[in-house]
Protein backbone atom coordinates (compact mmCIF):
# COMPACT_ATOMS: atom_id res chain seq x y z
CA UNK A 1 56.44 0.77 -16.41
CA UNK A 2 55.82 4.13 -15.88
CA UNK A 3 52.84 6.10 -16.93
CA UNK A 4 54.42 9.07 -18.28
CA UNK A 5 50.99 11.47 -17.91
CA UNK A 6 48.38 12.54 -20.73
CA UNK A 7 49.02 14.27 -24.09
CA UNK A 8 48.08 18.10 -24.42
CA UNK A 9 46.14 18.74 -27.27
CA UNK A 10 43.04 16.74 -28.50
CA UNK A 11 42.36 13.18 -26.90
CA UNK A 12 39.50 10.95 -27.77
CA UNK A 13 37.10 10.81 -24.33
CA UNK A 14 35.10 7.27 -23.87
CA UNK A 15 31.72 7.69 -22.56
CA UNK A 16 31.30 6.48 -18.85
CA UNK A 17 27.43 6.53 -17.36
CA UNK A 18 27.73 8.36 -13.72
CA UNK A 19 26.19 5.34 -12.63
CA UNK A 20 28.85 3.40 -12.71
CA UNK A 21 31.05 5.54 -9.96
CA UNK A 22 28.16 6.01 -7.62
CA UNK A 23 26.79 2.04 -7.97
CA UNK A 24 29.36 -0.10 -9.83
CA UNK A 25 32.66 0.92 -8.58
CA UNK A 26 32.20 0.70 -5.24
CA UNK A 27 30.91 -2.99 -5.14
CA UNK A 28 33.46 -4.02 -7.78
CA UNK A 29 35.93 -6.13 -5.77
CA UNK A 30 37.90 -7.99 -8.37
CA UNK A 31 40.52 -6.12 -10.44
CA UNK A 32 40.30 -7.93 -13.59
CA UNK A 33 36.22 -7.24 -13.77
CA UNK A 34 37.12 -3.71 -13.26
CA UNK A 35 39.63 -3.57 -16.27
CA UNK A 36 36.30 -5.72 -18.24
CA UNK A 37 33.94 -3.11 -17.18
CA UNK A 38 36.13 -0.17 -18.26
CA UNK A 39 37.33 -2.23 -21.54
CA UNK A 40 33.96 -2.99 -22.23
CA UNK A 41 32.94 1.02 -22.40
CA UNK A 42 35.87 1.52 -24.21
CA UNK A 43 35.32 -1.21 -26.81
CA UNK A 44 31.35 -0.54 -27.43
CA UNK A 45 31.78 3.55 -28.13
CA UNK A 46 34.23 2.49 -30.83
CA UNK A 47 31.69 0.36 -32.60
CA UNK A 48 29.24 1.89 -35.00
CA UNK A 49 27.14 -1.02 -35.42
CA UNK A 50 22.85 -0.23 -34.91
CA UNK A 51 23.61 -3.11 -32.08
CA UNK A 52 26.60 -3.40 -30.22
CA UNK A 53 27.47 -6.48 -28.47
CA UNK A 54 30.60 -8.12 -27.65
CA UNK A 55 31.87 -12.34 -28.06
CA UNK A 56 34.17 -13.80 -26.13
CA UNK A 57 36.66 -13.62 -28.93
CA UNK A 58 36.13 -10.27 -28.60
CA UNK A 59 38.39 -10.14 -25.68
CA UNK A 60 40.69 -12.90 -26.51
CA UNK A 61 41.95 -11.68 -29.17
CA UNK A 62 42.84 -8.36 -27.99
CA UNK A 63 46.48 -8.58 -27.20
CA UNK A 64 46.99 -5.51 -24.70
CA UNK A 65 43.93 -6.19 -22.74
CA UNK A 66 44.54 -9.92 -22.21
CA UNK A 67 48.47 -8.83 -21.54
CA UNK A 68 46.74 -7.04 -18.50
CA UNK A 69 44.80 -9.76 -17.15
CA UNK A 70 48.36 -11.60 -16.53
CA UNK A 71 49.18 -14.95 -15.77
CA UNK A 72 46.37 -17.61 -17.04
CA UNK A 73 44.58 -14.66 -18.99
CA UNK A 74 41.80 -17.30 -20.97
CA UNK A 75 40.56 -18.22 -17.24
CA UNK A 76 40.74 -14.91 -15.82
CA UNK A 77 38.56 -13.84 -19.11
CA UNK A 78 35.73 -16.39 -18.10
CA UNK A 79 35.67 -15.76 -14.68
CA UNK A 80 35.40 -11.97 -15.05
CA UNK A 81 32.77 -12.51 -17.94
CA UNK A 82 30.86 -14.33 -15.30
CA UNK A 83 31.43 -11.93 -12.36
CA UNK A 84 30.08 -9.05 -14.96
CA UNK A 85 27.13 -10.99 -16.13
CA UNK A 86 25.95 -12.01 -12.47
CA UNK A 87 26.55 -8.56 -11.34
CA UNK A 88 24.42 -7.58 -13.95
CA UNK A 89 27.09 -4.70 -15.70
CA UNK A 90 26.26 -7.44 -19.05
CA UNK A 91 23.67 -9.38 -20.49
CA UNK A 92 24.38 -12.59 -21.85
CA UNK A 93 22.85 -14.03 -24.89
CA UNK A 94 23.46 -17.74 -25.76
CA UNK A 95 22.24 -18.27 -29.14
CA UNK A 96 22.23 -20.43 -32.29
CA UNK A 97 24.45 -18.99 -35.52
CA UNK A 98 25.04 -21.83 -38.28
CA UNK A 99 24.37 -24.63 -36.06
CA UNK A 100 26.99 -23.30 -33.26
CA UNK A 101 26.06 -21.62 -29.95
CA UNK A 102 27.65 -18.18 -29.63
CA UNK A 103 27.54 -16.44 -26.40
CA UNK A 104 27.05 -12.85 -26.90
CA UNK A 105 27.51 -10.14 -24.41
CA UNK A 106 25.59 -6.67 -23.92
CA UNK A 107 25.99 -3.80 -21.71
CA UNK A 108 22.83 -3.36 -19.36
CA UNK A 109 21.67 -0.62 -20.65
CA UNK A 110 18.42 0.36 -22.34
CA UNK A 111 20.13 -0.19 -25.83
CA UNK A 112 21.48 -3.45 -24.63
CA UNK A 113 18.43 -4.88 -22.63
CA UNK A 114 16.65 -4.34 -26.07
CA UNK A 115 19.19 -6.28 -28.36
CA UNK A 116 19.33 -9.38 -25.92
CA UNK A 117 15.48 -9.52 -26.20
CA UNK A 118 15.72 -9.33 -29.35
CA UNK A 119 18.63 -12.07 -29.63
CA UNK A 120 17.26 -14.30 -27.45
CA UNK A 121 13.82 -14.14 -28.57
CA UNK A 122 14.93 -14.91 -32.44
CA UNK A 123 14.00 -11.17 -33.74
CA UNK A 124 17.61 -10.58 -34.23
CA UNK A 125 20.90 -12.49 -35.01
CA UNK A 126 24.26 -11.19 -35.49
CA UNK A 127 25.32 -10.35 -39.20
CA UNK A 128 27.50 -13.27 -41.01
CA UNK A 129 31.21 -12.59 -42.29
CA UNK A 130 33.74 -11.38 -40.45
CA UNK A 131 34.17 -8.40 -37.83
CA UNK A 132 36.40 -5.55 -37.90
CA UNK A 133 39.11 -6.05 -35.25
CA UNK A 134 39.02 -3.37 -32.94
CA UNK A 135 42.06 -3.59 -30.12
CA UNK A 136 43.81 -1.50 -27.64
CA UNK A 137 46.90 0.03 -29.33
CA UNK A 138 49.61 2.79 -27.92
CA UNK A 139 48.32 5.59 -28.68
CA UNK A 140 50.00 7.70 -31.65
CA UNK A 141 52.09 10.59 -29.99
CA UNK A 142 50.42 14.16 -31.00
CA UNK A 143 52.01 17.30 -32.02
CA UNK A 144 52.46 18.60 -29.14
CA UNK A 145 53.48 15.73 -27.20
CA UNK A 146 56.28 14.90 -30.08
CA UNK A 147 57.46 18.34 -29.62
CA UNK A 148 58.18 18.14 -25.84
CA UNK A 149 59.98 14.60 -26.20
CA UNK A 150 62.11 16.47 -29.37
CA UNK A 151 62.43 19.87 -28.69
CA UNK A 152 61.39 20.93 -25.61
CA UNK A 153 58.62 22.93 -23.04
CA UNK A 154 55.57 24.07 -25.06
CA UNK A 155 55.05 28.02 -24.47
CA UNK A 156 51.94 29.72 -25.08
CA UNK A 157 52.88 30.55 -28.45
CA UNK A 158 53.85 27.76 -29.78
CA UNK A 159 50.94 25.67 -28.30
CA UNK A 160 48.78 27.89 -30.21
CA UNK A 161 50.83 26.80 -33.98
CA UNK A 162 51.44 23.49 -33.17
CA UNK A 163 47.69 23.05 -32.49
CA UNK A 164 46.84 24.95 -35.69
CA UNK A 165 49.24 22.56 -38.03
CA UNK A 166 47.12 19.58 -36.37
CA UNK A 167 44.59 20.82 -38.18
CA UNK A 168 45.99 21.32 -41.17
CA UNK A 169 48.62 18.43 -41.63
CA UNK A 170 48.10 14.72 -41.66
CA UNK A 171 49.04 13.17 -38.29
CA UNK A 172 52.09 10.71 -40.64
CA UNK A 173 53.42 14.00 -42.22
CA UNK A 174 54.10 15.80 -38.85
CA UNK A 175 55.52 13.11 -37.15
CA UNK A 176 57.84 12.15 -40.06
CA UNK A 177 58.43 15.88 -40.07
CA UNK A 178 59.31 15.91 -36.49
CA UNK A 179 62.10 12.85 -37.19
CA UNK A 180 63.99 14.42 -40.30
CA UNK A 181 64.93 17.63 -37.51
CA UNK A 182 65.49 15.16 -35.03
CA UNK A 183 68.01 12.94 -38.10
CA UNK A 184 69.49 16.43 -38.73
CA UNK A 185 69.66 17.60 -35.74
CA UNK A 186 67.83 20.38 -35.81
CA UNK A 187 65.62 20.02 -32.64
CA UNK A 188 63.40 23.91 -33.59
CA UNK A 189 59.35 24.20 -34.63
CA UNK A 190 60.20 26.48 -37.35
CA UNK A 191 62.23 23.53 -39.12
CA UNK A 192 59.24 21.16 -38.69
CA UNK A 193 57.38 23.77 -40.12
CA UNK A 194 59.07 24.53 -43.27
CA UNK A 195 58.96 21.03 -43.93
CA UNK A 196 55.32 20.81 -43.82
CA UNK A 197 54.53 23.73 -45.38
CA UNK A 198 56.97 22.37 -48.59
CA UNK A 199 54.95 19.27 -48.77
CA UNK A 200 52.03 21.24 -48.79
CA UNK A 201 52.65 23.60 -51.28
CA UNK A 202 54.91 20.92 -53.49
CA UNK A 203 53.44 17.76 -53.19
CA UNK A 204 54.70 15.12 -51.08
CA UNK A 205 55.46 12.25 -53.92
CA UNK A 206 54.76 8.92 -51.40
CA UNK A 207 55.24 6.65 -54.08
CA UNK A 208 58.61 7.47 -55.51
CA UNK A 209 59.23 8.38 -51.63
CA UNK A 210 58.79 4.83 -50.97
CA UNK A 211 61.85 3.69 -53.22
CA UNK A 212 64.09 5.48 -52.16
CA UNK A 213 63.38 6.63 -48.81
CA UNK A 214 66.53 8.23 -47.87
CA UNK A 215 67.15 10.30 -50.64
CA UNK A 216 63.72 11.59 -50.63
CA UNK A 217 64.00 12.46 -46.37
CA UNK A 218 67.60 14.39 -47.53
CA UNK A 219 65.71 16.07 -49.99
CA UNK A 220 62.64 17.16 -47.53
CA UNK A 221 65.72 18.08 -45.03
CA UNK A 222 66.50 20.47 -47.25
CA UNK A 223 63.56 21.96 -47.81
CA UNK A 224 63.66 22.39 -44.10
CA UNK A 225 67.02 24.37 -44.10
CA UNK A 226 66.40 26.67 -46.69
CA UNK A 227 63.86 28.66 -44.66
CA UNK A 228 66.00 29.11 -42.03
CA UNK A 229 65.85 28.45 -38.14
């Protein structure tokens, strides 16, 4: 499948130490414990927990990223959880939670050689209850990416709206917006616009919306073509 190129406009950055291109990379000879390493950054800088550490489940049950381990995913998992803990990119904790050892993984970093001190030396122990899922999803398509697959090349111009009604409209209204003038075919920013700006200034009534869809999009499609294109 082909990669079809980054979005314009803003795009969340993860957080890779320097270290890792001049030392890690080049000594990394196994593809799946490259995609671990890079997953791993990925994963902990979404996390806002004080400590940040990672199970096996972790990884598991992340659909995308085991996808891209391929065939026999659960032992390519171990064995590149093992390559990344001997390298030393993680830190491995094995510890006792309600009678059960849990392996728990850390990056080797000063934040992480602290918390697997702490783990293993029965100062600290993860919290109980569940965790919040975190997994690799296709990213949402931003304004101006929906209006080059919709309408067409961005100019100067209308880079410079499009990036000021990210700001100002929720990320479900624009691209809803951006399918009504696709519906009614009327493939122009200014339609998008008027849509938005009618929700804005009228109210956009989600829950009677949500009975009857279609006559609510016809009605919003109109608010479109009364402004004009």
């Amino acid at each position: 499948m082909a990669f079809n190129g980054f979005s314009s406009g803003k795009l969340h950055l993860t957080p890779i130490p320097s270290q890792f291109f001049s030392e890690l990379l080049p000594s990394i000879d196994h593809l799946g414990e490259l995609k671990l390493t890079l997953y791993v950054f990925w994963r902990l800088d979404q996390m806002e927990d004080a400590v940040r550490y990672l199970r096996r489940d972790d990884f598991s049950r992340d659909a995308l990223f085991m996808q891209g381990l391929g065939e026999n995913a659960e032992d390519i998992l171990d064995e590149c959880l093992g390559r990344s803990v001997h390298r030393g990119t993680l830190l491995q904790a094995d510890i006792l939670v309600s009678g059960k050892t849990e392996k728990l993984f850390f990056l080797n970093s000063p934040r992480g050689r602290a918390a697997q001190q702490a783990a293993l030396q029965g100062n600290w122990q993860p919290p109980g209850g569940e965790r919040t899922q975190i997994e690799l999803l296709p990213e949402a398509p931003n304004i101006f990416r929906l209006y080059e697959e919709n309408i067409g090349p961005l100019t100067p111009m209308i880079a410079e709206a499009l990036a000021e009604a990210e700001s100002d409209y929720p990320t479900d209204w624009i691209e809803e917006a951006f399918q009504i003038s696709v519906e009614r075919n009327a493939r122009n920013w200014r339609y998008v616009e008027a849509i938005l700006k009618r929700w804005h200034d009228e109210g956009r009534d989600e829950q009677k919306d949500s009975r009857d869809p279609e006559k609510a999009r016809r009605r919003y499609a109109d608010w479109g073509s009364s402004s004009g294109r």
